[in-house]
Structure formats: C-alpha cells, structure tokens
N, C-alpha and C. Protein backbone atom coordinates (compact mmCIF):
# COMPACT_ATOMS: atom_id res chain seq x y z
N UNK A 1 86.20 57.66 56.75
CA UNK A 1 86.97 57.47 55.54
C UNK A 1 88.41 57.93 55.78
N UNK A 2 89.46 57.20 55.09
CA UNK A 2 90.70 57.59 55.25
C UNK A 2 90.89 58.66 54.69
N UNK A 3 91.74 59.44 55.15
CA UNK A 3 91.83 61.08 54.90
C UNK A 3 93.20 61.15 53.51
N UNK A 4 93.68 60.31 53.28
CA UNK A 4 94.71 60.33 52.14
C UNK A 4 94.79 58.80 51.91
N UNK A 5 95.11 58.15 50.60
CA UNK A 5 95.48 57.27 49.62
C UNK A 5 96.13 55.86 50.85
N UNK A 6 97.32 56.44 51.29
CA UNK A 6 98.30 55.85 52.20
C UNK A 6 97.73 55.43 53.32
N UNK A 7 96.48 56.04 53.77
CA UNK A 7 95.85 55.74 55.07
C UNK A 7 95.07 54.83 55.04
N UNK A 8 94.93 54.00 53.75
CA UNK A 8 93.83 53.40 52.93
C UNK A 8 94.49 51.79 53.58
N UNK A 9 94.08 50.78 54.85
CA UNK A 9 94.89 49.83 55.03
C UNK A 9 93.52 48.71 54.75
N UNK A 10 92.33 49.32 54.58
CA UNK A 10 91.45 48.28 54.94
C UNK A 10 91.06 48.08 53.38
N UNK A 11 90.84 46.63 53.19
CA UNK A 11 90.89 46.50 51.24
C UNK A 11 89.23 46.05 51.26
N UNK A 12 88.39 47.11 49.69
CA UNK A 12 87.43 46.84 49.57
C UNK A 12 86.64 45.67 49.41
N UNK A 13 86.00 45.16 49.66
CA UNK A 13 85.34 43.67 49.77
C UNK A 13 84.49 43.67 48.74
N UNK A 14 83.75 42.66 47.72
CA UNK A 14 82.00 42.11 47.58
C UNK A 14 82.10 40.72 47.99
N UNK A 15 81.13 40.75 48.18
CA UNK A 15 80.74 39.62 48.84
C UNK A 15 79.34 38.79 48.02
N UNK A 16 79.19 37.78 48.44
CA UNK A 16 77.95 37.02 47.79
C UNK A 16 76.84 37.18 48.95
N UNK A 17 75.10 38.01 48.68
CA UNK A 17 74.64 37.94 49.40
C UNK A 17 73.99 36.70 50.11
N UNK A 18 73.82 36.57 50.87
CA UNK A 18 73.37 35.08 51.59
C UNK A 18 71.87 35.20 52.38
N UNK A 19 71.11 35.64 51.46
CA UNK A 19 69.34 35.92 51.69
C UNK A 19 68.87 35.88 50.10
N UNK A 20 67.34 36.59 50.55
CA UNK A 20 66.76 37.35 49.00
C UNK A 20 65.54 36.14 49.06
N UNK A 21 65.92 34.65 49.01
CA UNK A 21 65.15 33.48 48.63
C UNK A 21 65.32 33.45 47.36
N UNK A 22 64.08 32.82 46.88
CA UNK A 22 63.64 32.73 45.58
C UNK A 22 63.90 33.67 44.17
N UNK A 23 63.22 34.88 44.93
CA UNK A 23 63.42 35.68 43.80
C UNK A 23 64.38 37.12 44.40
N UNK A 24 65.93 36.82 44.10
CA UNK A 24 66.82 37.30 44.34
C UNK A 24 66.85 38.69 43.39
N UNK A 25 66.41 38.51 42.29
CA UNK A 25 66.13 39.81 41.44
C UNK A 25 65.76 40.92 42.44
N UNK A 26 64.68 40.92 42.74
CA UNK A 26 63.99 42.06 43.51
C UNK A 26 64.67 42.38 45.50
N UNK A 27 65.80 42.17 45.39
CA UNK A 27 66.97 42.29 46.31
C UNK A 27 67.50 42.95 46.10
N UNK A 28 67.75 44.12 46.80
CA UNK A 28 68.46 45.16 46.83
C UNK A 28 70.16 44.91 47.81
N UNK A 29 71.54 45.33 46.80
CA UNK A 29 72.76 44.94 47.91
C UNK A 29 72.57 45.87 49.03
N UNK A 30 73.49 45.54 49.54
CA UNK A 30 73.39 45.27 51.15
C UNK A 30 75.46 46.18 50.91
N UNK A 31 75.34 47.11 51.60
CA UNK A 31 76.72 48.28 52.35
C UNK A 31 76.61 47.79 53.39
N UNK A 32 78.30 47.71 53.62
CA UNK A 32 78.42 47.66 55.56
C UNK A 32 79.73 48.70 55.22
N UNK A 33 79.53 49.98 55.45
CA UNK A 33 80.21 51.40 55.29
C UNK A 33 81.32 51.29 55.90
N UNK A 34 81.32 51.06 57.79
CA UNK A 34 82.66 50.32 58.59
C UNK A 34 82.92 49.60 58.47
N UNK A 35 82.93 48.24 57.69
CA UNK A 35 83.33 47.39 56.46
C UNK A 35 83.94 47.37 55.45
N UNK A 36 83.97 48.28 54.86
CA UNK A 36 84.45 48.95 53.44
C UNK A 36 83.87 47.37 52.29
N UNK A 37 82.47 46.81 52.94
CA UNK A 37 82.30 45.54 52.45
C UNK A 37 80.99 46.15 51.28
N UNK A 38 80.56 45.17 50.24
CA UNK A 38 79.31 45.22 49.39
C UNK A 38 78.63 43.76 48.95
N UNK A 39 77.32 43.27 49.77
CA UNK A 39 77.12 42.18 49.93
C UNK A 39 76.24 42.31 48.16
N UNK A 40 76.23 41.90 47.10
CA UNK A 40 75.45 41.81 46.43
C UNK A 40 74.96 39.96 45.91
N UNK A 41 73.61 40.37 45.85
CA UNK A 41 72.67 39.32 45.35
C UNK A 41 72.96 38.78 44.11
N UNK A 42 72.49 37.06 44.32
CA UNK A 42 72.70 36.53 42.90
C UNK A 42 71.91 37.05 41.64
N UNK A 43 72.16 38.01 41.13
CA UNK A 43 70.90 38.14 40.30
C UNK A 43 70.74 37.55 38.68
N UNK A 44 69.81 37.77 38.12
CA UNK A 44 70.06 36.93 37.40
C UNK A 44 70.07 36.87 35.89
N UNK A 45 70.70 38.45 35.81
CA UNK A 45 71.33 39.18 34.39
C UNK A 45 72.08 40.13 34.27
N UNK A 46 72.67 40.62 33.84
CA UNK A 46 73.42 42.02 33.81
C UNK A 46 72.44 43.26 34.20
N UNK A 47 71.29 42.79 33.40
CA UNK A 47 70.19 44.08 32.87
C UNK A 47 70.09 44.27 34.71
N UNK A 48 69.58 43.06 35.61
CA UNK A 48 68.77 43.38 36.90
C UNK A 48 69.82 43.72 37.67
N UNK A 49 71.29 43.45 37.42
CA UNK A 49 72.19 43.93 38.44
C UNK A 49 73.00 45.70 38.51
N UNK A 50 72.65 45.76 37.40
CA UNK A 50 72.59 47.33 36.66
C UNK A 50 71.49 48.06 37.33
N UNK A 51 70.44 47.58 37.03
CA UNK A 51 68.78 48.38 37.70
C UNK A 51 69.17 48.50 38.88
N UNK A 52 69.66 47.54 39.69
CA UNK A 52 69.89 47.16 41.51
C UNK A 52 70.46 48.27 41.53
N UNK A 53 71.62 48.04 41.28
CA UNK A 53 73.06 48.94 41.88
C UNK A 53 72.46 50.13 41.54
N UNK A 54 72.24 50.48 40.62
CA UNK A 54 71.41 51.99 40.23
C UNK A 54 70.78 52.47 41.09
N UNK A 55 69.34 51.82 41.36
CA UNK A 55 68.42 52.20 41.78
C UNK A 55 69.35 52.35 43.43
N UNK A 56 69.83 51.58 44.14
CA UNK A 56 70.45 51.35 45.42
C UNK A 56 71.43 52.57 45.76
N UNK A 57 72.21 53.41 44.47
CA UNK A 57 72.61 54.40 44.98
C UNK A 57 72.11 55.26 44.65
N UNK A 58 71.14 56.00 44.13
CA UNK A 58 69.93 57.14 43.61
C UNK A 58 69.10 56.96 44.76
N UNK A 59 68.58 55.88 45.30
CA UNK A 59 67.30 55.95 45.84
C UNK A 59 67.50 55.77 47.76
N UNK A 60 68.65 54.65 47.48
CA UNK A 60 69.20 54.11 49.36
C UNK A 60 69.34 55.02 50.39
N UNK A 61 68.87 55.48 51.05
CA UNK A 61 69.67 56.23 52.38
C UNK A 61 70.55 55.78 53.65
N UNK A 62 69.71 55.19 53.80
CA UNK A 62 70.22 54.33 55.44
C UNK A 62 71.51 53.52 55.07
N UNK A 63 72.51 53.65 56.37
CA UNK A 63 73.41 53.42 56.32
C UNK A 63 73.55 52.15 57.41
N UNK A 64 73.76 51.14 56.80
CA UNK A 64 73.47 50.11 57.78
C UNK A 64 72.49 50.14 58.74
N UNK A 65 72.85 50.26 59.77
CA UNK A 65 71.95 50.33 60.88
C UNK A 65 71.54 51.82 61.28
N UNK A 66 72.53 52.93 60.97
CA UNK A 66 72.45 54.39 61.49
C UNK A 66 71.31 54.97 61.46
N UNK A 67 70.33 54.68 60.53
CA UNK A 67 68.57 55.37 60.20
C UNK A 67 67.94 54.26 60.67
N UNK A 68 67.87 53.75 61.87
CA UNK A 68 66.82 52.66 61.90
C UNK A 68 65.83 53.02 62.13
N UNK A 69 64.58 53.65 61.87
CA UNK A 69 63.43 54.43 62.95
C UNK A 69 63.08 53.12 64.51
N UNK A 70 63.22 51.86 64.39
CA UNK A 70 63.01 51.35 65.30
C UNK A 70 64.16 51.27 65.97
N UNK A 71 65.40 51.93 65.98
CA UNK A 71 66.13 51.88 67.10
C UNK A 71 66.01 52.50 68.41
N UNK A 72 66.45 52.56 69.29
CA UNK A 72 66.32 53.30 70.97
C UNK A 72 66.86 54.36 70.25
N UNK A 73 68.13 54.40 69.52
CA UNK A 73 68.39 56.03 69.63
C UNK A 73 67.60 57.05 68.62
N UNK A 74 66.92 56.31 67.87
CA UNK A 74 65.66 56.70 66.95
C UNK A 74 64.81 58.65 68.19
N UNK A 75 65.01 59.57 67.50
CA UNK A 75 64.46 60.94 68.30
C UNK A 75 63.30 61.28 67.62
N UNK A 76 62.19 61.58 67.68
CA UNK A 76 61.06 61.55 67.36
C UNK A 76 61.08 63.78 67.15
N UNK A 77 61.24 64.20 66.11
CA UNK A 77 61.43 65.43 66.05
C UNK A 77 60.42 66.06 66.15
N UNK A 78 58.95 65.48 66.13
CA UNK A 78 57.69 65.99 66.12
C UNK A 78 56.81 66.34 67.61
N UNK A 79 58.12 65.75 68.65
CA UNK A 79 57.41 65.39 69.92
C UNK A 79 58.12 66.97 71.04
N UNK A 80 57.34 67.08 71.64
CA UNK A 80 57.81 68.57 72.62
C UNK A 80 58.88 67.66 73.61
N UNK A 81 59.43 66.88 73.46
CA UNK A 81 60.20 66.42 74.59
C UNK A 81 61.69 66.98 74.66
C-alpha cells in the first residue's frame, strides 16, 4: 500500500466478473490486492450484492493466490520437518 495520499499513482478499478454461470447470485467478488482491482458479479439485486460484499469482507481471508493450501509454498505446520 502507498505510504501517503501522493504516492497513490495506481487508480482503483471494478470490474465486471466474467464466471459464476447461471446462478451468479451465489458468487462471491473476486480482489486482486496488487491490482488495486474488484472483479464483482452480475448479481441480481441490490439485496444479493449487499449480502456478497458483506459476507466477502467479514468472512474472506485469502488474498488472491497468497493462502492457497495447494500451492508448493503451502508449509504444513503440523509436520516435524
């Protein structure tokens, strides 16, 4: 994150998400953090895009890719290695 106002060169994005299928309701948006981007879904009321966004920052952790448990750099804290 830029450390002051002025350092601020990269401009916030949304974007239209481009998945979900059918039932786009039950789609959660999509952060790309080194992006400064927010992909959100067509949804298909105020009420479900309110619940989304809600629920997405109360409940979301993972940061793009950074928590993947299936990544290589994924460390298994339970293991004596």
């Amino acid at each position: 994150m830029p450390a002051t106002e002025s350092d601020w060169d990269t401009p916030f994005t949304i974007n239209r998400f481009r998945g979900g299928g059918e039932d786009s309701d039950s789609t959660l948006p999509v952060a790309h953090t080194c992006f400064f981007s927010l992909d959100l879904p067509n949804w298909s009321s105020y009420e479900v895009t309110r619940e989304r966004i809600l629920f997405a920052i109360v409940n979301c952790r993972a940061i793009d890719t950074d928590f993947n448990p299936n990544s290589s750099a994924w460390v298994d804290v339970e293991t004596d290695e």
